[in-house]
N, C-alpha and C. Protein backbone atom coordinates (compact mmCIF):
# COMPACT_ATOMS: atom_id res chain seq x y z
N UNK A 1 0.83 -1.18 0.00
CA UNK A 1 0.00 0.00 0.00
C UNK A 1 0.88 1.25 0.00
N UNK A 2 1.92 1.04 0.85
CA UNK A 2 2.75 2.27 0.96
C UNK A 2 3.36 2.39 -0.63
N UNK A 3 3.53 1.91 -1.78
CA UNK A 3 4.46 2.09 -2.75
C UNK A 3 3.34 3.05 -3.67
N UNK A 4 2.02 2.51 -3.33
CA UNK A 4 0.84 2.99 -4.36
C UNK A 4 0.91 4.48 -4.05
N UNK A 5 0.93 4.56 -2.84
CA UNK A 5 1.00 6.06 -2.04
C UNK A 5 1.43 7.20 -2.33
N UNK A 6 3.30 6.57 -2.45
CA UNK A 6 3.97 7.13 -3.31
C UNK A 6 4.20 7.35 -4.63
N UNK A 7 3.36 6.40 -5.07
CA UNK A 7 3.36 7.00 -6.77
C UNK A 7 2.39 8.05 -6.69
N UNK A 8 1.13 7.47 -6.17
CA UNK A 8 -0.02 8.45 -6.37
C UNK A 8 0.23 9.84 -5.71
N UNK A 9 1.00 9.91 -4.71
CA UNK A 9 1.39 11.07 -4.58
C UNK A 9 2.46 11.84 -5.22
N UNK A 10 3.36 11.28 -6.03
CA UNK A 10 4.02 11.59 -6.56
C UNK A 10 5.42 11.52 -5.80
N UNK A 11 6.17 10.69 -5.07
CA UNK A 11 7.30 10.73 -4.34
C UNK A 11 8.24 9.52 -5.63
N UNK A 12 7.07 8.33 -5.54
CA UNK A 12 7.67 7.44 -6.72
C UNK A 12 7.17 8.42 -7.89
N UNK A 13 8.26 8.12 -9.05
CA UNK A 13 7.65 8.70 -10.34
C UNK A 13 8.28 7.95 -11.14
N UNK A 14 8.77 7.04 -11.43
CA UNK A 14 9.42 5.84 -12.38
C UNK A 14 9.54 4.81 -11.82
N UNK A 15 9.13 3.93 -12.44
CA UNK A 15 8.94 2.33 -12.32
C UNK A 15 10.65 1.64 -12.07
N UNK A 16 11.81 2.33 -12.54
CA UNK A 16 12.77 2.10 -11.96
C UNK A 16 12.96 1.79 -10.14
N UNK A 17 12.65 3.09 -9.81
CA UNK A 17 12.39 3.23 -8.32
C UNK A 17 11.93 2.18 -7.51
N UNK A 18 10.92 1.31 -8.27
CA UNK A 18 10.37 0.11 -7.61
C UNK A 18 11.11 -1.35 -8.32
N UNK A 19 12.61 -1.24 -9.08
CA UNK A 19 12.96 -2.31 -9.83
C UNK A 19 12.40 -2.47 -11.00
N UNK A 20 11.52 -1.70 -11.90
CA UNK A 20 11.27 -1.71 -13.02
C UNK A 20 12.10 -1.21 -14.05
N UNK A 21 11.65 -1.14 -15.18
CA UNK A 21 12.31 -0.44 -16.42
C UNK A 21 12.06 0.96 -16.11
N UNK A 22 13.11 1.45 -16.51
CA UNK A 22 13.51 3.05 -16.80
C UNK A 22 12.38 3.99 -17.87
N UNK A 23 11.24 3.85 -17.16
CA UNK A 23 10.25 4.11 -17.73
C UNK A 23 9.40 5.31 -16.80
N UNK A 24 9.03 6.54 -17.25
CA UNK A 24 8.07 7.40 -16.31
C UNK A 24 6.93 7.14 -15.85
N UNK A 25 6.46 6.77 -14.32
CA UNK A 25 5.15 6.45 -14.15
C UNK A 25 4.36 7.60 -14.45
N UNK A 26 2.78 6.91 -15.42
CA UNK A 26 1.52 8.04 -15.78
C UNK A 26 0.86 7.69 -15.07
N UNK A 27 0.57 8.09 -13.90
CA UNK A 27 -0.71 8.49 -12.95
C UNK A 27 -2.00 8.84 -14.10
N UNK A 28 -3.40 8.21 -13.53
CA UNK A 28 -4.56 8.56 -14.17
C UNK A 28 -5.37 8.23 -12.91
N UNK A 29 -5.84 9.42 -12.56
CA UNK A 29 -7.21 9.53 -11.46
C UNK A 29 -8.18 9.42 -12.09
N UNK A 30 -9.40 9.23 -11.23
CA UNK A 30 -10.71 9.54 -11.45
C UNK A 30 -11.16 10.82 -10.99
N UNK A 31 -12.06 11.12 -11.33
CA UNK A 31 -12.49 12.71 -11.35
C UNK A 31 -12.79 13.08 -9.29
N UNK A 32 -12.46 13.89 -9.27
CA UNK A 32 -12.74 14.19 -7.53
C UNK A 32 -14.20 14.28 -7.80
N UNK A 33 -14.97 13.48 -6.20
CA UNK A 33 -16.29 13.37 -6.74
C UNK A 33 -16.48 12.33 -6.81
N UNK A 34 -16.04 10.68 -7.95
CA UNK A 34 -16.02 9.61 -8.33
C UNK A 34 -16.40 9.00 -7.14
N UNK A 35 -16.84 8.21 -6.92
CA UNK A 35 -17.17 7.16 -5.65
C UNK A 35 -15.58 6.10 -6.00
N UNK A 36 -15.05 5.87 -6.64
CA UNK A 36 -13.95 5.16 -7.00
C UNK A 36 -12.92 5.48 -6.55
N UNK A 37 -12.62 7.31 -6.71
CA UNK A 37 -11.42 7.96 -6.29
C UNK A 37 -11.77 8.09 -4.58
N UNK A 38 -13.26 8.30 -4.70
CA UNK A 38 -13.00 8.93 -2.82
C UNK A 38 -12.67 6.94 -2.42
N UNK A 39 -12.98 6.24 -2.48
CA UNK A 39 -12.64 4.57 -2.01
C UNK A 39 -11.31 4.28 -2.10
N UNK A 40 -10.55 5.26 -3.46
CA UNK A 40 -8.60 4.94 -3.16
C UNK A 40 -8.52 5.91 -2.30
N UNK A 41 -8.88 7.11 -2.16
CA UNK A 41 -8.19 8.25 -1.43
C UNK A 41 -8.86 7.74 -0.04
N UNK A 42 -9.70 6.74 0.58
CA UNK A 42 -9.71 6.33 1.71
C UNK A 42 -9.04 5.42 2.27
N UNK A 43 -8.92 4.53 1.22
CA UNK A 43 -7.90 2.90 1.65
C UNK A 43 -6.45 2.85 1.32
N UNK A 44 -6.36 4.07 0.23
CA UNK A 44 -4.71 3.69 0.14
C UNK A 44 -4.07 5.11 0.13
N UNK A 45 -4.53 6.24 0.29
CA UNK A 45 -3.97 7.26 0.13
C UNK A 45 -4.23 8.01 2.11
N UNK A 46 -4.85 7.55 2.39
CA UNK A 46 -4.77 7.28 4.25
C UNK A 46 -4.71 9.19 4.30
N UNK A 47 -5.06 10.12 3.74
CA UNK A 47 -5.48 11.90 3.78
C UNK A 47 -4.31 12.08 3.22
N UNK A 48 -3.71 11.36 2.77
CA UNK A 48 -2.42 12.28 1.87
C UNK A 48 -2.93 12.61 0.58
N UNK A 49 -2.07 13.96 0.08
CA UNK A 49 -2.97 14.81 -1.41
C UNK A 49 -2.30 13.61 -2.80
N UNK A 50 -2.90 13.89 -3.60
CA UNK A 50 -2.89 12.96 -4.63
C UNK A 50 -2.38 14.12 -5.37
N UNK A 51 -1.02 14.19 -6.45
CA UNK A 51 0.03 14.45 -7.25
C UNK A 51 -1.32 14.93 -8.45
N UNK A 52 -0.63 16.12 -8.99
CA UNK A 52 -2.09 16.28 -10.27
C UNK A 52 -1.59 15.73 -11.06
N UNK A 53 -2.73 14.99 -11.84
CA UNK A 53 -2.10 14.40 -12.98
C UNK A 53 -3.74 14.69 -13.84
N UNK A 54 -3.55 13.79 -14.47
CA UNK A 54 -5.04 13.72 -15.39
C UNK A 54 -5.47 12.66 -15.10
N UNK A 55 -6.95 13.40 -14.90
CA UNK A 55 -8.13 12.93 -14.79
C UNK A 55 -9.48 12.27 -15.30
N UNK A 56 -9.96 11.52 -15.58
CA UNK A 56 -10.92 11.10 -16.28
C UNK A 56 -11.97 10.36 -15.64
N UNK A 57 -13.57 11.10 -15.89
CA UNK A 57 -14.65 10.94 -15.56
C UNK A 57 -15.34 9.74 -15.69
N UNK A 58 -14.86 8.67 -15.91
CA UNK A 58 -15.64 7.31 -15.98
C UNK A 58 -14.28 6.07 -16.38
N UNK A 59 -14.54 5.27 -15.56
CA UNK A 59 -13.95 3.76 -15.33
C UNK A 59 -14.07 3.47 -17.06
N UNK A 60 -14.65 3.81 -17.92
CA UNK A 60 -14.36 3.79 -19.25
C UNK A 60 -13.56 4.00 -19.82
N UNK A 61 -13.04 5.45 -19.40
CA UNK A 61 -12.14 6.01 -19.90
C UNK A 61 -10.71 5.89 -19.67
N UNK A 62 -10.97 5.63 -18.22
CA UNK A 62 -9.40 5.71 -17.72
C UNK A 62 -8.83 4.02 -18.13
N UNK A 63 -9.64 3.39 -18.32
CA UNK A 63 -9.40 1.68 -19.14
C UNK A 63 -9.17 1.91 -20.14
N UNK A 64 -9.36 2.53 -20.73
CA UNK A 64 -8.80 3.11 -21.99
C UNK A 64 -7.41 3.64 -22.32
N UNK A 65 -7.21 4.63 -21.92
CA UNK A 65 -5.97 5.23 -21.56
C UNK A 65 -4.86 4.31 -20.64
N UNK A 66 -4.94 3.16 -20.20
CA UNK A 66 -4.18 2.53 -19.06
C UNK A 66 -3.96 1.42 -20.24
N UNK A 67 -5.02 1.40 -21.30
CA UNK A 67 -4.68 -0.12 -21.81
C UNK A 67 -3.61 0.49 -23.01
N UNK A 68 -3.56 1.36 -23.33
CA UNK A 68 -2.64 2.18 -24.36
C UNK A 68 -1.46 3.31 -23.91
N UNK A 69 -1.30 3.13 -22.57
CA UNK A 69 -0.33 4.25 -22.26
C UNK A 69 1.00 3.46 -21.65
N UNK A 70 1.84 3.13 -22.14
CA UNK A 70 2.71 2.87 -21.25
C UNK A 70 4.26 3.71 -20.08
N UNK A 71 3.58 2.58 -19.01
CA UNK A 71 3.91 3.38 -17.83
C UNK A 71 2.68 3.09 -16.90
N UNK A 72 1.55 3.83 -17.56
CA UNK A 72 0.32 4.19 -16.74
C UNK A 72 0.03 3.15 -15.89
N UNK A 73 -0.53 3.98 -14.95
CA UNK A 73 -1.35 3.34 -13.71
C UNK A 73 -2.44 3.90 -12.55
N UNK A 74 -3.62 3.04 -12.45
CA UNK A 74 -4.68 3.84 -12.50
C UNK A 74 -5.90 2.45 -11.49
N UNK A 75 -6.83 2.91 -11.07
CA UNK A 75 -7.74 2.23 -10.04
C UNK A 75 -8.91 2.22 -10.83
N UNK A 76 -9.80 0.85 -10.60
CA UNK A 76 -10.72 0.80 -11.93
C UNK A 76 -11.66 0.10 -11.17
N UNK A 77 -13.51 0.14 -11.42
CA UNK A 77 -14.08 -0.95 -10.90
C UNK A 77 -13.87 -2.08 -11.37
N UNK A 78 -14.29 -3.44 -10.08
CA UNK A 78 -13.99 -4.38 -11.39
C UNK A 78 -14.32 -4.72 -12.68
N UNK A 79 -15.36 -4.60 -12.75
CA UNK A 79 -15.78 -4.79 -14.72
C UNK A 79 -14.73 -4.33 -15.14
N UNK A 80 -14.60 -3.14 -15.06
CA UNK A 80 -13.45 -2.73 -16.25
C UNK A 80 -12.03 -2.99 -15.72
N UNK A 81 -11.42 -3.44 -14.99
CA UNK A 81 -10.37 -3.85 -14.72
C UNK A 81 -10.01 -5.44 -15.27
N UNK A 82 -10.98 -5.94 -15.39
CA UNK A 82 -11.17 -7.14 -15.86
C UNK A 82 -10.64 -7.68 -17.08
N UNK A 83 -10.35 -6.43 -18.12
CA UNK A 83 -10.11 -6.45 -19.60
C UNK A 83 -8.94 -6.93 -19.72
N UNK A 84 -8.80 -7.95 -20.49
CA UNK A 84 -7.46 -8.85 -21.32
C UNK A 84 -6.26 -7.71 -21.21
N UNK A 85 -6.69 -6.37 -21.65
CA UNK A 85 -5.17 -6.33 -22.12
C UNK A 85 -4.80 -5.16 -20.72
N UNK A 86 -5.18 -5.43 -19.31
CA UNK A 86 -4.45 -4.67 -18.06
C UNK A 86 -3.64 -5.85 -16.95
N UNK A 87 -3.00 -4.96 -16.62
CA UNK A 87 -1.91 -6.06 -15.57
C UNK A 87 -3.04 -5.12 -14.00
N UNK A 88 -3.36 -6.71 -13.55
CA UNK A 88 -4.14 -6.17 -12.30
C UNK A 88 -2.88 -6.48 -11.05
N UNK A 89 -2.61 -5.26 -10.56
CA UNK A 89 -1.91 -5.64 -9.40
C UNK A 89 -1.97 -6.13 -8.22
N UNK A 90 -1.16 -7.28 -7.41
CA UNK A 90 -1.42 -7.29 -5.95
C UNK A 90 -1.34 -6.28 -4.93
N UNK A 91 -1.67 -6.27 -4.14
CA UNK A 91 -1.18 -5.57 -2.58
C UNK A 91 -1.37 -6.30 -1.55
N UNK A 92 -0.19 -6.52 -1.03
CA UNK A 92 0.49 -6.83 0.11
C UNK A 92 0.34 -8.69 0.13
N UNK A 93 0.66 -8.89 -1.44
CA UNK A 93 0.67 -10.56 -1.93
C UNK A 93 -0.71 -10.90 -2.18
N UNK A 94 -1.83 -10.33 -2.18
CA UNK A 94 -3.05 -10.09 -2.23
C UNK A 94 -3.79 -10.19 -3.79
N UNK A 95 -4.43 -10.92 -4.47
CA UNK A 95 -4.59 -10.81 -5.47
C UNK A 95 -6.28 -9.76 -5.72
N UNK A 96 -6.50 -9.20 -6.66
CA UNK A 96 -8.13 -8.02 -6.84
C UNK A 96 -8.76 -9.42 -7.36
N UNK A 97 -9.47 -10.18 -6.84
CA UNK A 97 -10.15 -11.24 -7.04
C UNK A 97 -11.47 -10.97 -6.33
N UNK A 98 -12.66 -11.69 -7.00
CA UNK A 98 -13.93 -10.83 -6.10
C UNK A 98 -14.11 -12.14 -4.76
N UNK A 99 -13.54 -13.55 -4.78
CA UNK A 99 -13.24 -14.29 -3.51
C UNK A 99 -12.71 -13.34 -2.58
N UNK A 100 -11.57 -12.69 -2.75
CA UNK A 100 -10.91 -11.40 -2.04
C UNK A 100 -11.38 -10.46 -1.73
N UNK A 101 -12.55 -9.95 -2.56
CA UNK A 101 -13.09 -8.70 -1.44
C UNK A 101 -14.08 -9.46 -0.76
N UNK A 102 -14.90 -10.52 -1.26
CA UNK A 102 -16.46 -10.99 -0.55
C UNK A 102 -15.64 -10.90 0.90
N UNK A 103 -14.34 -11.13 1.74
CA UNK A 103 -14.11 -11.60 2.90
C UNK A 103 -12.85 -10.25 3.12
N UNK A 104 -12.72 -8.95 2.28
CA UNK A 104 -11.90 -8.28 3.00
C UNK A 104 -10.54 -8.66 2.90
N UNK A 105 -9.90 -9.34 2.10
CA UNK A 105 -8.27 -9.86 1.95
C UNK A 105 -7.63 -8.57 1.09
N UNK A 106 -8.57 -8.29 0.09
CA UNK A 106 -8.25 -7.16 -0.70
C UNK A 106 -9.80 -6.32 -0.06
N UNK A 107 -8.63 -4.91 -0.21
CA UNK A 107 -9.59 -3.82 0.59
C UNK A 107 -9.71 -3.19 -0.15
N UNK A 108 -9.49 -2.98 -1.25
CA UNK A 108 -9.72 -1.40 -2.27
C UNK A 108 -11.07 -1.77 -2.40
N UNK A 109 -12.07 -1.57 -1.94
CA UNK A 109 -13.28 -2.20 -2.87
C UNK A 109 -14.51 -1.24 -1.83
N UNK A 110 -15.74 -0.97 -2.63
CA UNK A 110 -16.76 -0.30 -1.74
C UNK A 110 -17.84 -0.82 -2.49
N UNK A 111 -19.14 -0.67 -1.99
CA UNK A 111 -20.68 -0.42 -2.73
C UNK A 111 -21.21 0.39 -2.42
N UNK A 112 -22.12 1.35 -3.61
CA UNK A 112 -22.76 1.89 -2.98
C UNK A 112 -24.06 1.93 -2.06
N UNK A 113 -24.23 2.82 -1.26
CA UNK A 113 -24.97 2.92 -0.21
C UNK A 113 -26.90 3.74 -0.65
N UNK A 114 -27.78 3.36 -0.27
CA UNK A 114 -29.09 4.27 -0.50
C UNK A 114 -29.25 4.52 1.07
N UNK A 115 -29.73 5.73 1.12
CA UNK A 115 -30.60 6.38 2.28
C UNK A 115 -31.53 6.61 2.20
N UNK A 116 -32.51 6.52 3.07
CA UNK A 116 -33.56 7.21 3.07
C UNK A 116 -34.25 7.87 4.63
N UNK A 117 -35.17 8.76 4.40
CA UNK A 117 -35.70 9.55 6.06
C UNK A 117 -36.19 8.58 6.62
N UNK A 118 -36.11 8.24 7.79
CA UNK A 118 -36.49 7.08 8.38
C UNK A 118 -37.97 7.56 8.60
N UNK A 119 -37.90 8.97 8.37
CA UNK A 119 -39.89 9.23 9.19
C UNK A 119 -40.62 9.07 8.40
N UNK A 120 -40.09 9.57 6.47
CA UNK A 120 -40.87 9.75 5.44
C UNK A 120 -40.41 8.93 4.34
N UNK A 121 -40.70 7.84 4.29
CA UNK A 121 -40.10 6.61 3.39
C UNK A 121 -41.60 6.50 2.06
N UNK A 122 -40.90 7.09 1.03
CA UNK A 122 -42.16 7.18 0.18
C UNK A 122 -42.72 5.37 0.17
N UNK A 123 -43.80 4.68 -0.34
CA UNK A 123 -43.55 3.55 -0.82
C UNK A 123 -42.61 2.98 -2.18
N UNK A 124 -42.77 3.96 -2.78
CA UNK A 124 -42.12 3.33 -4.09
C UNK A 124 -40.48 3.41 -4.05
N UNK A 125 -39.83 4.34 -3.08
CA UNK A 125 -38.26 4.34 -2.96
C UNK A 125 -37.95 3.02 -1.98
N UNK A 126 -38.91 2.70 -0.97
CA UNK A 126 -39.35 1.46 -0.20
C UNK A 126 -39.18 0.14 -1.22
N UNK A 127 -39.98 0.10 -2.31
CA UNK A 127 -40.29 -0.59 -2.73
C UNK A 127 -38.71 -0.69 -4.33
N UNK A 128 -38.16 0.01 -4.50
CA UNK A 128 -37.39 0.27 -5.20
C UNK A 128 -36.26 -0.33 -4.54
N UNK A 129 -35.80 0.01 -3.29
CA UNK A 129 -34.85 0.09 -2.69
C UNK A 129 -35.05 -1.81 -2.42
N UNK A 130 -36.28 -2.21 -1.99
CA UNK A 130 -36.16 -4.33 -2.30
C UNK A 130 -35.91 -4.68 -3.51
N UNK A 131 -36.03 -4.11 -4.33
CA UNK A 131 -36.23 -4.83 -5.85
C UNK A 131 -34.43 -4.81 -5.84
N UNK A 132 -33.78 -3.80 -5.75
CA UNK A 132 -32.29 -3.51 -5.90
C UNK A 132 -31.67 -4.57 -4.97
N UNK A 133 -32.22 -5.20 -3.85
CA UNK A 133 -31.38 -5.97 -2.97
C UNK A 133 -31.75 -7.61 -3.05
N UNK A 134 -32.79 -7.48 -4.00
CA UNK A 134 -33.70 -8.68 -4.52
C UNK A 134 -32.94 -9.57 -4.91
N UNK A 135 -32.56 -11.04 -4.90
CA UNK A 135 -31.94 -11.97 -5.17
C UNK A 135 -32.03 -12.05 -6.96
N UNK A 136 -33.01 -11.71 -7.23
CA UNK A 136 -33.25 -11.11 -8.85
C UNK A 136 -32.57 -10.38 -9.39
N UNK A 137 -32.56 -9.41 -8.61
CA UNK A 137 -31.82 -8.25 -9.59
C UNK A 137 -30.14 -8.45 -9.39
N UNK A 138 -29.88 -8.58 -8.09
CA UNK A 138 -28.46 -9.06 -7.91
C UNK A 138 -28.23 -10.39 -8.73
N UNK A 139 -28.88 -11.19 -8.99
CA UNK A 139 -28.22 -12.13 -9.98
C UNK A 139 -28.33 -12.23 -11.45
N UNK A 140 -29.48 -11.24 -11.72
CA UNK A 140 -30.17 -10.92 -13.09
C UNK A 140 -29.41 -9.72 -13.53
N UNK A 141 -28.84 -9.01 -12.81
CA UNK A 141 -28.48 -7.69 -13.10
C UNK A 141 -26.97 -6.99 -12.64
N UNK A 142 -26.89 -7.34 -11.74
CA UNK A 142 -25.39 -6.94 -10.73
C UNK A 142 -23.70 -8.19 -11.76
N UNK A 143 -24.91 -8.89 -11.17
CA UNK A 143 -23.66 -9.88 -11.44
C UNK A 143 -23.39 -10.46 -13.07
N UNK A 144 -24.08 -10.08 -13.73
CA UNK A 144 -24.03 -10.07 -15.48
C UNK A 144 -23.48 -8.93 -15.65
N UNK A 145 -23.42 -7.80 -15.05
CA UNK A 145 -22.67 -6.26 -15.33
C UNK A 145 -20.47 -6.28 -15.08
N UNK A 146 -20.65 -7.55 -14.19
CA UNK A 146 -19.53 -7.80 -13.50
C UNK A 146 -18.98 -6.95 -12.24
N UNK A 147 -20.24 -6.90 -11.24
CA UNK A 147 -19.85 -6.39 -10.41
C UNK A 147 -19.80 -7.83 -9.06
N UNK A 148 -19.77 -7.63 -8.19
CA UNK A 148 -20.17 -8.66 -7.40
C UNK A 148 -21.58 -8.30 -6.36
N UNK A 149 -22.20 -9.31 -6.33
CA UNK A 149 -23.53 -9.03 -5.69
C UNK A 149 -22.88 -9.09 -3.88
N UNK A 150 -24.11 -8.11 -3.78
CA UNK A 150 -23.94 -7.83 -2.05
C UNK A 150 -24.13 -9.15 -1.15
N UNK A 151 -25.21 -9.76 -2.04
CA UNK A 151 -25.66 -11.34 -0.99
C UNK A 151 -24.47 -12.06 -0.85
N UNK A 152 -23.96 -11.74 -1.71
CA UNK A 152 -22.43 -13.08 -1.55
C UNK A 152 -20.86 -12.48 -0.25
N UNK A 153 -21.53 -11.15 -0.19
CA UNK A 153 -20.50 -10.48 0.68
C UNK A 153 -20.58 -11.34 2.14
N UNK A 154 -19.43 -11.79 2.91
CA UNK A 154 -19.22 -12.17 3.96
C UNK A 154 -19.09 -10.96 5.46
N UNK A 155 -18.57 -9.61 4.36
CA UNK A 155 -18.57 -8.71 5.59
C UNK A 155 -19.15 -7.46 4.72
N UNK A 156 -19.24 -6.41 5.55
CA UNK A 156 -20.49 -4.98 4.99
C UNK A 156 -18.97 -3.68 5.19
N UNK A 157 -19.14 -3.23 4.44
CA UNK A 157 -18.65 -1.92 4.68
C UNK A 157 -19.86 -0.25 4.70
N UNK A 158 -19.40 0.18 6.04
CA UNK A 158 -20.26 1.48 5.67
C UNK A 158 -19.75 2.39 5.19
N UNK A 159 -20.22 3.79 5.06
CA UNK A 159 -20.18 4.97 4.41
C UNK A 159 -18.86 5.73 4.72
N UNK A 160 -18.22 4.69 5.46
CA UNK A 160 -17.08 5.72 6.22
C UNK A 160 -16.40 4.68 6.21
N UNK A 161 -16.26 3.65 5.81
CA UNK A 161 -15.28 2.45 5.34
C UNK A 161 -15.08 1.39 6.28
N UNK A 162 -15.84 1.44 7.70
CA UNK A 162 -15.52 0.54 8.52
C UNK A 162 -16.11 -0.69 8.13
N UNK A 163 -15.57 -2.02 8.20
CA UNK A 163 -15.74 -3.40 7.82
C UNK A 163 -15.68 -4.07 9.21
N UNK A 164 -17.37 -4.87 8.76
CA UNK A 164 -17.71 -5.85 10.13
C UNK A 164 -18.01 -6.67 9.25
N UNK A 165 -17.91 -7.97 10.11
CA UNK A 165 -18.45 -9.14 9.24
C UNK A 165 -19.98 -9.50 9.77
N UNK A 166 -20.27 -9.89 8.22
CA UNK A 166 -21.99 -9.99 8.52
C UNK A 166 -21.91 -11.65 9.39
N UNK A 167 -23.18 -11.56 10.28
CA UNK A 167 -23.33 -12.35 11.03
C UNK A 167 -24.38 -13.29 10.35
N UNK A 168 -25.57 -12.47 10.04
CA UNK A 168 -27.00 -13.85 10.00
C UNK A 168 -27.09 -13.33 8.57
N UNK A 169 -26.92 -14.39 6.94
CA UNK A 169 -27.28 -14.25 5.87
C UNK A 169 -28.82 -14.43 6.24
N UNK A 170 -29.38 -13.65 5.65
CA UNK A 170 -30.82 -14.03 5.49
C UNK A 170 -31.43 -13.87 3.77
């Protein structure tokens, strides 16, 4: 985690530095904002500032640019990290496998979260909000997109990144 740190902050800046080829590391963020970037800038960048580099607004793009830039290096959901032609890295001997996040071995990983007023719960955001956690849609929909479904998660992360392990699947 500490080496990612330093690139992303800019202390590493060539792949030499870490035993590589004599090559300039290209940093590619996600846009500040991203639910992707705030999940690295929580798990691996620990409040340190992130080095400017360029930016790009969708896990599309920056797969793009990472699969044609050499040097580059960059944080992706899984779907798009998934693509033939990227080198997915370990941390800390750790492989980005979705066995690896369902249990927390690999931590870069989040879902998103819905809220709602606990006093004024329309029915249909009620009713929206089951259909989304529905064994249906997570297997009809989540998991054909290539994300990993929540039912299969062993532990929960909240809004602020703390990880408990779930107790009673229901």
């Amino acid at each position: 985690m500490l080496q990612l740190r330093e690139i992303f902050s800019g202390k590493i800046n060539n792949w030499n530095q870490l035993g590589g080829p004599n090559q300039k590391i290209v940093v590619v963020n996600r846009a500040e904002g991203s639910g992707t970037r705030k999940t690295f800038e929580l798990e691996v960048m620990k409040g340190q500032k992130m080095k400017l580099s360029q930016t790009q607004d969708s896990n599309g793009s920056v797969q793009k640019i990472i699969s044609t830039t050499p040097g580059s290096i960059s944080y992706l959901a899984f779907p798009y990290a998934n693509k033939k032609k990227l080198q997915k890295l370990s941390i800390n001997h750790v492989k980005p496998t979705s066995a690896n996040v369902l249990t927390n071995k690999w931590v870069l990983w989040s879902y998103e979260h819905m809220y709602m007023n606990k006093k004024k719960q329309p029915q249909a955001a009620k009713k929206f909000i089951e259909y989304i956690m529905s064994r249906q849609f997570q297997t009809s929909t989540v998991e054909k997109m290539g994300y990993i479904s929540i039912r299969k998660m062993k532990v929960q992360k909240d809004a602020n990144g703390k990880v408990t392990l779930i107790k009673n699947k229901g």
